[in-house]
PDB file of N, CA and C in Angstrom:
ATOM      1  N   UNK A   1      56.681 -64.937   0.142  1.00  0.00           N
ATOM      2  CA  UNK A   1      55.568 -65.083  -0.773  1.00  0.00           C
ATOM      3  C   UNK A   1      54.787 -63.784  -0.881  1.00  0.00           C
ATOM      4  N   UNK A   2      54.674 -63.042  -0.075  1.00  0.00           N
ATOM      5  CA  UNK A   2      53.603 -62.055   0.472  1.00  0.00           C
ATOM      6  C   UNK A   2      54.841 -60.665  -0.795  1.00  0.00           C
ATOM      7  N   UNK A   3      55.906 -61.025  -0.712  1.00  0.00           N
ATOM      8  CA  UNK A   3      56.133 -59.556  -1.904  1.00  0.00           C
ATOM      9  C   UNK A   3      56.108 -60.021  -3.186  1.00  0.00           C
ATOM     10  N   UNK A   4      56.593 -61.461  -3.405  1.00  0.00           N
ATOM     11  CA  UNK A   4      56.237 -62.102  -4.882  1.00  0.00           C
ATOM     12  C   UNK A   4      54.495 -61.533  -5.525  1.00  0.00           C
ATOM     13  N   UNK A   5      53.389 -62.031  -4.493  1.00  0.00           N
ATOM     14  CA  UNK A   5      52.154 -61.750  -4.890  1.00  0.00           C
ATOM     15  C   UNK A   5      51.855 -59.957  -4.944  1.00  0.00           C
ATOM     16  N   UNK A   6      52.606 -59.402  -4.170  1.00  0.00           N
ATOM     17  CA  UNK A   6      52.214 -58.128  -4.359  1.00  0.00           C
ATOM     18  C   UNK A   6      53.054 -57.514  -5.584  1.00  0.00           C
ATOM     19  N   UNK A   7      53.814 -58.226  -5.537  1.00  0.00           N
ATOM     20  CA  UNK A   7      54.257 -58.151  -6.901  1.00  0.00           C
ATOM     21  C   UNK A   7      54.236 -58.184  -8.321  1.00  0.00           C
ATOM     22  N   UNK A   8      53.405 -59.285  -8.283  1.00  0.00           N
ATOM     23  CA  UNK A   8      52.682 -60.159  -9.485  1.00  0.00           C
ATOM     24  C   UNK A   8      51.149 -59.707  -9.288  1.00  0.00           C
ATOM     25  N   UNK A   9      50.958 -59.098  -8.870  1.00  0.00           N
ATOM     26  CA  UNK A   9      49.893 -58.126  -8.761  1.00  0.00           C
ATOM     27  C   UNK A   9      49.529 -57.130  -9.281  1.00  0.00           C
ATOM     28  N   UNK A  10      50.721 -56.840  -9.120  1.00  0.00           N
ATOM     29  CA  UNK A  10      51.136 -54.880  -9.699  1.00  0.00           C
ATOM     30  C   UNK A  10      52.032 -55.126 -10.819  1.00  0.00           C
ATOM     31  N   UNK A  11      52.834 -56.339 -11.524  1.00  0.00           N
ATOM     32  CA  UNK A  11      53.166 -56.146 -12.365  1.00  0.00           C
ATOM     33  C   UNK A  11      52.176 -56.449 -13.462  1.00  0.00           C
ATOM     34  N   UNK A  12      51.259 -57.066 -13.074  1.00  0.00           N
ATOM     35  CA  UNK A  12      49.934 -57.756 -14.124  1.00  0.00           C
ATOM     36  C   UNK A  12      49.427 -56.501 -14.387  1.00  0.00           C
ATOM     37  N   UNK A  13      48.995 -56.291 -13.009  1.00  0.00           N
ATOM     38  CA  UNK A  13      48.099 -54.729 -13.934  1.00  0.00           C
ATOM     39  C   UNK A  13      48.780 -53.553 -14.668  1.00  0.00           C
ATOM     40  N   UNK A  14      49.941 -53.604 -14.277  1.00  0.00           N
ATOM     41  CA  UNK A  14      50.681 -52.520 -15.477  1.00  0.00           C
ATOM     42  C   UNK A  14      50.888 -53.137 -16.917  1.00  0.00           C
ATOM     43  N   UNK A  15      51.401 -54.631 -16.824  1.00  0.00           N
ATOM     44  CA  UNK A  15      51.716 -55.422 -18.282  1.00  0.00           C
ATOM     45  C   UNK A  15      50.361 -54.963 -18.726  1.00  0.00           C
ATOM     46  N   UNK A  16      49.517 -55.128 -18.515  1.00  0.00           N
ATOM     47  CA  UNK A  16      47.748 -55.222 -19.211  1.00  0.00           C
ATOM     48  C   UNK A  16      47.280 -53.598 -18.910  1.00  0.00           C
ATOM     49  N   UNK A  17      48.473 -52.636 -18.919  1.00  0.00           N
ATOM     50  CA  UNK A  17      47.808 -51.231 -18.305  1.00  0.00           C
ATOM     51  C   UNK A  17      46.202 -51.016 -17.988  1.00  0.00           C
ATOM     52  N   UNK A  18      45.913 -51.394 -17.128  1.00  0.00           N
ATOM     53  CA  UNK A  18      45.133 -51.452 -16.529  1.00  0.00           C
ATOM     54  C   UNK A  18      44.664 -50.786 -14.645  1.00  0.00           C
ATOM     55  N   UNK A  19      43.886 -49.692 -14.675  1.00  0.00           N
ATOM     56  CA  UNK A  19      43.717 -49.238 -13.200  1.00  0.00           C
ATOM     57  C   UNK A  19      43.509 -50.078 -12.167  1.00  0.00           C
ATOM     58  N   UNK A  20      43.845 -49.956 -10.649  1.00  0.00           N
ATOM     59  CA  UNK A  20      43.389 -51.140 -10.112  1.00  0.00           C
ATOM     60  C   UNK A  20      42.086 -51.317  -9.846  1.00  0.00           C
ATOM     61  N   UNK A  21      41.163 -50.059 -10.162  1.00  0.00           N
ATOM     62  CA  UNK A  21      39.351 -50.583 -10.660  1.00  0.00           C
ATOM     63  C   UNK A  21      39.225 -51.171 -11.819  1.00  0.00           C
ATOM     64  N   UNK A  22      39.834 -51.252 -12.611  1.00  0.00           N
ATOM     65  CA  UNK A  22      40.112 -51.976 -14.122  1.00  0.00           C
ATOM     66  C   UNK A  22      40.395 -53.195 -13.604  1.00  0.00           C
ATOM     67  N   UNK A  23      41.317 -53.727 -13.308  1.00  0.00           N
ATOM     68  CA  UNK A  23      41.580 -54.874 -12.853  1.00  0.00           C
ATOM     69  C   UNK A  23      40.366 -55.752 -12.043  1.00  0.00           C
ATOM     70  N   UNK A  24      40.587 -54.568 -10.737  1.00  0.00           N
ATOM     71  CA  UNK A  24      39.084 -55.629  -9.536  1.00  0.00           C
ATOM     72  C   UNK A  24      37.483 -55.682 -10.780  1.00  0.00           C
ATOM     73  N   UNK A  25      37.478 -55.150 -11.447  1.00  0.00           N
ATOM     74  CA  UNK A  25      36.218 -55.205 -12.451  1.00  0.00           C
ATOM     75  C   UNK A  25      36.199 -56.693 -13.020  1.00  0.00           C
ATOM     76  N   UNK A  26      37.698 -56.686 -14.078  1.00  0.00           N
ATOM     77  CA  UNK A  26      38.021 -57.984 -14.340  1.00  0.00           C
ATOM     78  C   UNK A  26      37.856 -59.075 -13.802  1.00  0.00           C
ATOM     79  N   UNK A  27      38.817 -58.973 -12.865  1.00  0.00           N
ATOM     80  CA  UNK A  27      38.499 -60.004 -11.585  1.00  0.00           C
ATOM     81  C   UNK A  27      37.387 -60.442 -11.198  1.00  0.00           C
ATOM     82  N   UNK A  28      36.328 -59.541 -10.680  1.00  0.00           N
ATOM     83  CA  UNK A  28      34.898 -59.554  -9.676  1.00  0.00           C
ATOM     84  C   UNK A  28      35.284 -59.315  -8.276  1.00  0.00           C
ATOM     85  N   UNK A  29      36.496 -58.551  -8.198  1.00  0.00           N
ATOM     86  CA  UNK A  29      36.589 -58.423  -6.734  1.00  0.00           C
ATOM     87  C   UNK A  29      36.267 -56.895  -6.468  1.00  0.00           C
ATOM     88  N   UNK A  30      36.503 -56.208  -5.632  1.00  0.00           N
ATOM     89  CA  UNK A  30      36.626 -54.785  -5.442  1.00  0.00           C
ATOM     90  C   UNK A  30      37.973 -53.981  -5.513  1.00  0.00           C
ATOM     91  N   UNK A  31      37.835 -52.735  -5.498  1.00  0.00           N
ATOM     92  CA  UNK A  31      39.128 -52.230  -6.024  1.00  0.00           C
ATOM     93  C   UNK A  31      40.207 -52.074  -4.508  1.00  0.00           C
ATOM     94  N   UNK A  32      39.373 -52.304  -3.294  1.00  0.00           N
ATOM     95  CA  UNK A  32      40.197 -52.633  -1.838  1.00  0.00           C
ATOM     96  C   UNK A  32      41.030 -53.609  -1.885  1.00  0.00           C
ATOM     97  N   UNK A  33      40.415 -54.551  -2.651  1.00  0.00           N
ATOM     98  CA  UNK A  33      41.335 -56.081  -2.326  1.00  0.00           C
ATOM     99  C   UNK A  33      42.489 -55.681  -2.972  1.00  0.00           C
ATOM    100  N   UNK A  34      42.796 -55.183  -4.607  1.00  0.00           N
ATOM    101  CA  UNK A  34      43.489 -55.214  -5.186  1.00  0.00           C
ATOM    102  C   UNK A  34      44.414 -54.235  -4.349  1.00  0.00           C
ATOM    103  N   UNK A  35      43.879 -52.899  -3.654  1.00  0.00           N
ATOM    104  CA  UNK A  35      45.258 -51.795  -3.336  1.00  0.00           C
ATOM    105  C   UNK A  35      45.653 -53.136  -2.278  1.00  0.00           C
ATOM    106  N   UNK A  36      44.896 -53.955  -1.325  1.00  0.00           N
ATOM    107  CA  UNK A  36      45.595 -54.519  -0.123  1.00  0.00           C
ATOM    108  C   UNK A  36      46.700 -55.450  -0.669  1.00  0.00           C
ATOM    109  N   UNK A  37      46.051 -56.220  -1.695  1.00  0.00           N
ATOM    110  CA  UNK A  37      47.310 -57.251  -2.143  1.00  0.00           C
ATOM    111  C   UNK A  37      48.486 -56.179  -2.905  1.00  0.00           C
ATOM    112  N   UNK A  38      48.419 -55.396  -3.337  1.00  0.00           N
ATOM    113  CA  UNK A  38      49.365 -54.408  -4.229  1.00  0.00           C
ATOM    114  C   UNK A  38      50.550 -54.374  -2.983  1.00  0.00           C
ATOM    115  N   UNK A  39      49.477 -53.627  -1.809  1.00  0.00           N
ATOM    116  CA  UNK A  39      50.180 -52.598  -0.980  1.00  0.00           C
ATOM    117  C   UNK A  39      50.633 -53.836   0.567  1.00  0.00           C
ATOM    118  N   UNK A  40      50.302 -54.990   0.166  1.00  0.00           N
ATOM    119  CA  UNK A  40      50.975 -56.180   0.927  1.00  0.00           C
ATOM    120  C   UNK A  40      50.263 -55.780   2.402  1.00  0.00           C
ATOM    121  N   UNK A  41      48.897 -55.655   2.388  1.00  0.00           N
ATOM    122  CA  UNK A  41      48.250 -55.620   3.687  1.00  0.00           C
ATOM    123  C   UNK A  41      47.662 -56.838   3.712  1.00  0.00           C
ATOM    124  N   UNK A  42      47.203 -57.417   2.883  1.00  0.00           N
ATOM    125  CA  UNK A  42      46.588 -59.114   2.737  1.00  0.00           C
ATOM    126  C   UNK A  42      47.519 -59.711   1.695  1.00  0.00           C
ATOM    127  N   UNK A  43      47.498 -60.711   1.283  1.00  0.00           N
ATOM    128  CA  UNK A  43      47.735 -61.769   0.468  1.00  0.00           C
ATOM    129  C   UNK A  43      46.539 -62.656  -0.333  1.00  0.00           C
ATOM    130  N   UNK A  44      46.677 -62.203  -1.338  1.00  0.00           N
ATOM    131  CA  UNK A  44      45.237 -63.243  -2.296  1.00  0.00           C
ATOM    132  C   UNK A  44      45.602 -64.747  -1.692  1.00  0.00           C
ATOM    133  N   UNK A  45      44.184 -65.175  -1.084  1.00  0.00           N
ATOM    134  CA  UNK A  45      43.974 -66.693  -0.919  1.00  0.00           C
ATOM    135  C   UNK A  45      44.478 -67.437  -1.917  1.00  0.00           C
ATOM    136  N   UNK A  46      44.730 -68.751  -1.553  1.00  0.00           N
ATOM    137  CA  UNK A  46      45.186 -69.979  -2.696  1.00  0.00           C
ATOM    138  C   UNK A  46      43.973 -69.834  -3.714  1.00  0.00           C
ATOM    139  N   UNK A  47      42.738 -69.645  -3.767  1.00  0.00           N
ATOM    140  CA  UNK A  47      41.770 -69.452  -5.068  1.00  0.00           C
ATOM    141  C   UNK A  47      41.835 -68.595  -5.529  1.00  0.00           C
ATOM    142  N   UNK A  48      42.270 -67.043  -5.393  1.00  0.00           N
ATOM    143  CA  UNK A  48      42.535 -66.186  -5.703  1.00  0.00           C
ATOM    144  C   UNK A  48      44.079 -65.701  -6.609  1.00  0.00           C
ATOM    145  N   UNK A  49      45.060 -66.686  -5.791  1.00  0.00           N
ATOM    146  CA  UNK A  49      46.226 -66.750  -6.419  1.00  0.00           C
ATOM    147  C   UNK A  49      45.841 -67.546  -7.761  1.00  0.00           C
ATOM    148  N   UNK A  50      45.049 -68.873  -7.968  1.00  0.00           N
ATOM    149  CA  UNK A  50      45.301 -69.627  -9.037  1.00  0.00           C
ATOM    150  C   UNK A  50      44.259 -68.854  -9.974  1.00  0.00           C
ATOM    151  N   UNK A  51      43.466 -67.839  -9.592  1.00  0.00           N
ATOM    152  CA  UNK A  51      42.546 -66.966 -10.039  1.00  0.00           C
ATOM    153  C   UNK A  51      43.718 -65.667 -11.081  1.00  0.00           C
ATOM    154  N   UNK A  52      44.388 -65.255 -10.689  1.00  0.00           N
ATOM    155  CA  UNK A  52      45.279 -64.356 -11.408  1.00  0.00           C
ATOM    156  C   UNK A  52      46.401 -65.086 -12.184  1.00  0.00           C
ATOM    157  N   UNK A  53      46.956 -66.410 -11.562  1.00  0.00           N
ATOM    158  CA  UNK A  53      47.809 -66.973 -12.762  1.00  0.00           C
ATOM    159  C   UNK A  53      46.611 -67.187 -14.402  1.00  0.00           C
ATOM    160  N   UNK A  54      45.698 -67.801 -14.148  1.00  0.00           N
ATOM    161  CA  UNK A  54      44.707 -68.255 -14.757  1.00  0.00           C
ATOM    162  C   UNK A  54      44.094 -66.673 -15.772  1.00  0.00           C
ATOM    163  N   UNK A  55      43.908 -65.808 -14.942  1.00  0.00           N
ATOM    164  CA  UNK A  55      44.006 -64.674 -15.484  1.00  0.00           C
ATOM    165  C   UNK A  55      44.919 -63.887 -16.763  1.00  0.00           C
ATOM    166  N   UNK A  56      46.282 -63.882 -16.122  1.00  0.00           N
ATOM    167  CA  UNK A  56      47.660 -63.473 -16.545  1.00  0.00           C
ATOM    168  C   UNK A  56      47.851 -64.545 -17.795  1.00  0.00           C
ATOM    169  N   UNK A  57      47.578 -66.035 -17.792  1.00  0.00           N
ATOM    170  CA  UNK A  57      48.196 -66.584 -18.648  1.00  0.00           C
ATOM    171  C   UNK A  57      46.836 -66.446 -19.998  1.00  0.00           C
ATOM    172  N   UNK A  58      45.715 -66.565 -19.877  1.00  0.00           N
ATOM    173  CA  UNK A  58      44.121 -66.219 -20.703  1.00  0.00           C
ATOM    174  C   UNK A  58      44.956 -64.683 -21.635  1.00  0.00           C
ATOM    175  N   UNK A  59      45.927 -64.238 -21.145  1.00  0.00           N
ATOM    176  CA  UNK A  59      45.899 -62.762 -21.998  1.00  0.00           C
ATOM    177  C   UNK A  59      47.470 -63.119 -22.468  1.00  0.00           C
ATOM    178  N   UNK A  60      47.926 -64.555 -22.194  1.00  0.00           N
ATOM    179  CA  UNK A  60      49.356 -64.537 -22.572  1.00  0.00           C
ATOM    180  C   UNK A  60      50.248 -64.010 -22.454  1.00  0.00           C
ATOM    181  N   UNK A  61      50.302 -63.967 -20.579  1.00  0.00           N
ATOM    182  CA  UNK A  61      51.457 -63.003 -19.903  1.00  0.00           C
ATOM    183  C   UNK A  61      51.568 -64.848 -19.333  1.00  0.00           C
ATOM    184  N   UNK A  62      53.414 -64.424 -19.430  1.00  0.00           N
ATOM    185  CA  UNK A  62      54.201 -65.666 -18.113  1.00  0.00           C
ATOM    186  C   UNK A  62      54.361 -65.224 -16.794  1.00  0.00           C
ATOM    187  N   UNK A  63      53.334 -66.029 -15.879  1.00  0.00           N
ATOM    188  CA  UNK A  63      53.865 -65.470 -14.274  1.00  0.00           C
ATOM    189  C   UNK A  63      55.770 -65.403 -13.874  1.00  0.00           C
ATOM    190  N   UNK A  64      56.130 -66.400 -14.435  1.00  0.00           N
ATOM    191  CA  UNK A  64      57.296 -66.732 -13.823  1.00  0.00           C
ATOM    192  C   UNK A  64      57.909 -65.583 -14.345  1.00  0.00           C
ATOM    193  N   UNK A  65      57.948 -65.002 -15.933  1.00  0.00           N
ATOM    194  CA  UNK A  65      58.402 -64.216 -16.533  1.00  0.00           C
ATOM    195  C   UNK A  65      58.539 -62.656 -15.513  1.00  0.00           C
ATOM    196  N   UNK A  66      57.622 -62.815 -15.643  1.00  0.00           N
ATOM    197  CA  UNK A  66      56.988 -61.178 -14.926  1.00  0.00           C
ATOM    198  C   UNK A  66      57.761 -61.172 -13.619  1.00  0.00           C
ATOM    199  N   UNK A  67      57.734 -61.779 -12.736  1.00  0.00           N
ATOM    200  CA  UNK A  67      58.169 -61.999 -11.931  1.00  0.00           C
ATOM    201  C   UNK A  67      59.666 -61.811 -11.800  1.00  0.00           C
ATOM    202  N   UNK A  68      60.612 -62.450 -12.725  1.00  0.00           N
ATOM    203  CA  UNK A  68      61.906 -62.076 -13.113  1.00  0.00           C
ATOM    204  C   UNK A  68      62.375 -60.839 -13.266  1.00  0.00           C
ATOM    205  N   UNK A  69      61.194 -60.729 -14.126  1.00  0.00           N
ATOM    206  CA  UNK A  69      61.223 -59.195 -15.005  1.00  0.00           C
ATOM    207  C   UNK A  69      61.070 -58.047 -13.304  1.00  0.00           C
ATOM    208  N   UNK A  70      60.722 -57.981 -12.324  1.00  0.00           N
ATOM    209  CA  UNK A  70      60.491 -57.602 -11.043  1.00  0.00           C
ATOM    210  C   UNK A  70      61.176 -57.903 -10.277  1.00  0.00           C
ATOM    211  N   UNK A  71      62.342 -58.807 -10.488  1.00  0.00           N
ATOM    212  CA  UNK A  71      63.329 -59.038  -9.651  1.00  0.00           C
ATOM    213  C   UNK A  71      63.596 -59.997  -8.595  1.00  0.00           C
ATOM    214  N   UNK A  72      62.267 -61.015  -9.132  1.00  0.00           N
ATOM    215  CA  UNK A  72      61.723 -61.837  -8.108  1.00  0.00           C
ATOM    216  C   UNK A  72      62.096 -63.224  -8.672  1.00  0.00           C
ATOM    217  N   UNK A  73      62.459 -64.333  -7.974  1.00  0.00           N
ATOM    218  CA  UNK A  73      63.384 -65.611  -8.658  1.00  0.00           C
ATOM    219  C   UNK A  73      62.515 -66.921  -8.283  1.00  0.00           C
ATOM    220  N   UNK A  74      61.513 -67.662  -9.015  1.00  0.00           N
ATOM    221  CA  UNK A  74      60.946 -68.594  -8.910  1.00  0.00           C
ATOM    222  C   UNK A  74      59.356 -68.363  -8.418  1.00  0.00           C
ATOM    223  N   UNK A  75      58.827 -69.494  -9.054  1.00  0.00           N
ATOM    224  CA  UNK A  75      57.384 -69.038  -8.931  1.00  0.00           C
ATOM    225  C   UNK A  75      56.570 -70.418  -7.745  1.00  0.00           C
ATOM    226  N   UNK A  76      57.586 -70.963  -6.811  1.00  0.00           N
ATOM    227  CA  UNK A  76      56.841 -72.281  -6.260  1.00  0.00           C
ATOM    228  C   UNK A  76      55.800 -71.235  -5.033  1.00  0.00           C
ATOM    229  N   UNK A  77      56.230 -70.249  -4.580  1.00  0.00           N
ATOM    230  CA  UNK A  77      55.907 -69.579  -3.773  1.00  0.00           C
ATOM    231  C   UNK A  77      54.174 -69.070  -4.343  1.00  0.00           C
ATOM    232  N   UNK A  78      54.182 -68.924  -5.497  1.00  0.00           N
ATOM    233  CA  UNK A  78      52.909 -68.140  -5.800  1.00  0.00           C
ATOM    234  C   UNK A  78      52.023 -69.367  -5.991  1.00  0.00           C
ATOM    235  N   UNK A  79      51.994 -70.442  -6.321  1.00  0.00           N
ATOM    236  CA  UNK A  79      51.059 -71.645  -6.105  1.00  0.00           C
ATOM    237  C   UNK A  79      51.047 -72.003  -5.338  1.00  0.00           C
TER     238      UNK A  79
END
Protein backbone atom coordinates (compact mmCIF):
# COMPACT_ATOMS: atom_id res chain seq x y z
CA UNK A 1 0.00 0.00 0.00
CA UNK A 2 2.72 2.39 1.22
CA UNK A 3 4.21 2.57 -2.78
CA UNK A 4 0.63 2.60 -4.37
CA UNK A 5 0.00 5.95 -2.09
CA UNK A 6 3.32 7.33 -2.77
CA UNK A 7 2.51 6.81 -5.88
CA UNK A 8 -0.81 8.22 -6.34
CA UNK A 9 0.63 11.02 -4.74
CA UNK A 10 3.18 11.94 -7.12
CA UNK A 11 1.25 10.92 -9.96
CA UNK A 12 -1.69 13.45 -8.94
CA UNK A 13 0.53 16.19 -8.60
CA UNK A 14 2.21 15.84 -11.92
CA UNK A 15 -1.38 14.90 -13.81
CA UNK A 16 -2.56 18.49 -12.25
CA UNK A 17 1.25 19.88 -12.75
CA UNK A 18 1.34 21.11 -9.78
CA UNK A 19 4.53 21.81 -7.06
CA UNK A 20 4.38 19.87 -3.98
CA UNK A 21 3.68 23.51 -2.20
CA UNK A 22 0.97 23.75 -4.86
CA UNK A 23 -0.51 20.74 -3.92
CA UNK A 24 -0.07 20.92 0.27
CA UNK A 25 -1.79 24.60 -0.39
CA UNK A 26 -4.66 22.72 -2.07
CA UNK A 27 -4.89 20.25 0.32
CA UNK A 28 -4.38 22.45 3.75
CA UNK A 29 -1.59 20.39 4.66
CA UNK A 30 2.11 21.48 4.57
CA UNK A 31 4.53 20.95 1.92
CA UNK A 32 6.50 18.14 4.59
CA UNK A 33 3.61 15.88 4.55
CA UNK A 34 3.41 15.82 0.87
CA UNK A 35 7.59 15.22 0.25
CA UNK A 36 6.97 12.34 3.27
CA UNK A 37 4.06 10.61 1.53
CA UNK A 38 5.88 11.20 -2.08
CA UNK A 39 9.18 10.01 -0.61
CA UNK A 40 7.29 6.94 1.40
CA UNK A 41 8.52 8.14 4.93
CA UNK A 42 4.74 8.24 6.19
CA UNK A 43 1.64 7.10 4.56
CA UNK A 44 -1.52 9.55 4.36
CA UNK A 45 -4.02 8.36 7.14
CA UNK A 46 -7.39 6.67 6.03
CA UNK A 47 -8.88 10.59 6.08
CA UNK A 48 -6.28 11.76 4.21
CA UNK A 49 -6.28 8.93 1.67
CA UNK A 50 -10.20 9.45 1.06
CA UNK A 51 -9.07 13.24 1.14
CA UNK A 52 -6.94 12.89 -2.25
CA UNK A 53 -9.24 10.30 -4.00
CA UNK A 54 -12.00 12.98 -3.33
CA UNK A 55 -9.50 15.48 -4.50
CA UNK A 56 -8.20 13.63 -7.79
CA UNK A 57 -11.73 12.69 -8.80
CA UNK A 58 -13.35 16.91 -8.08
CA UNK A 59 -10.69 17.66 -11.10
CA UNK A 60 -11.69 14.40 -13.04
CA UNK A 61 -8.61 12.32 -12.69
CA UNK A 62 -9.35 8.20 -12.17
CA UNK A 63 -7.37 6.91 -9.12
CA UNK A 64 -7.44 3.47 -10.42
CA UNK A 65 -6.41 4.92 -13.85
CA UNK A 66 -3.38 6.72 -12.68
CA UNK A 67 -2.33 4.15 -10.87
CA UNK A 68 -2.14 1.70 -13.93
CA UNK A 69 -0.81 4.37 -15.80
CA UNK A 70 2.32 3.98 -12.82
CA UNK A 71 2.44 0.51 -13.02
CA UNK A 72 0.49 -0.18 -10.10
CA UNK A 73 -2.58 -2.97 -10.39
CA UNK A 74 -5.76 -2.33 -8.30
CA UNK A 75 -6.94 0.25 -6.10
CA UNK A 76 -8.47 -1.95 -2.82
CA UNK A 77 -5.18 -1.05 -1.17
CA UNK A 78 -5.65 2.82 -1.37
CA UNK A 79 -9.16 2.78 0.49
Amino acid sequence: MMDQMSELVRALRRELKLTQEELAHELGITVGTVNRWENRRFRPSKLARAMLIDFAQKRGLSVEQMLKQNGEVGISAVN
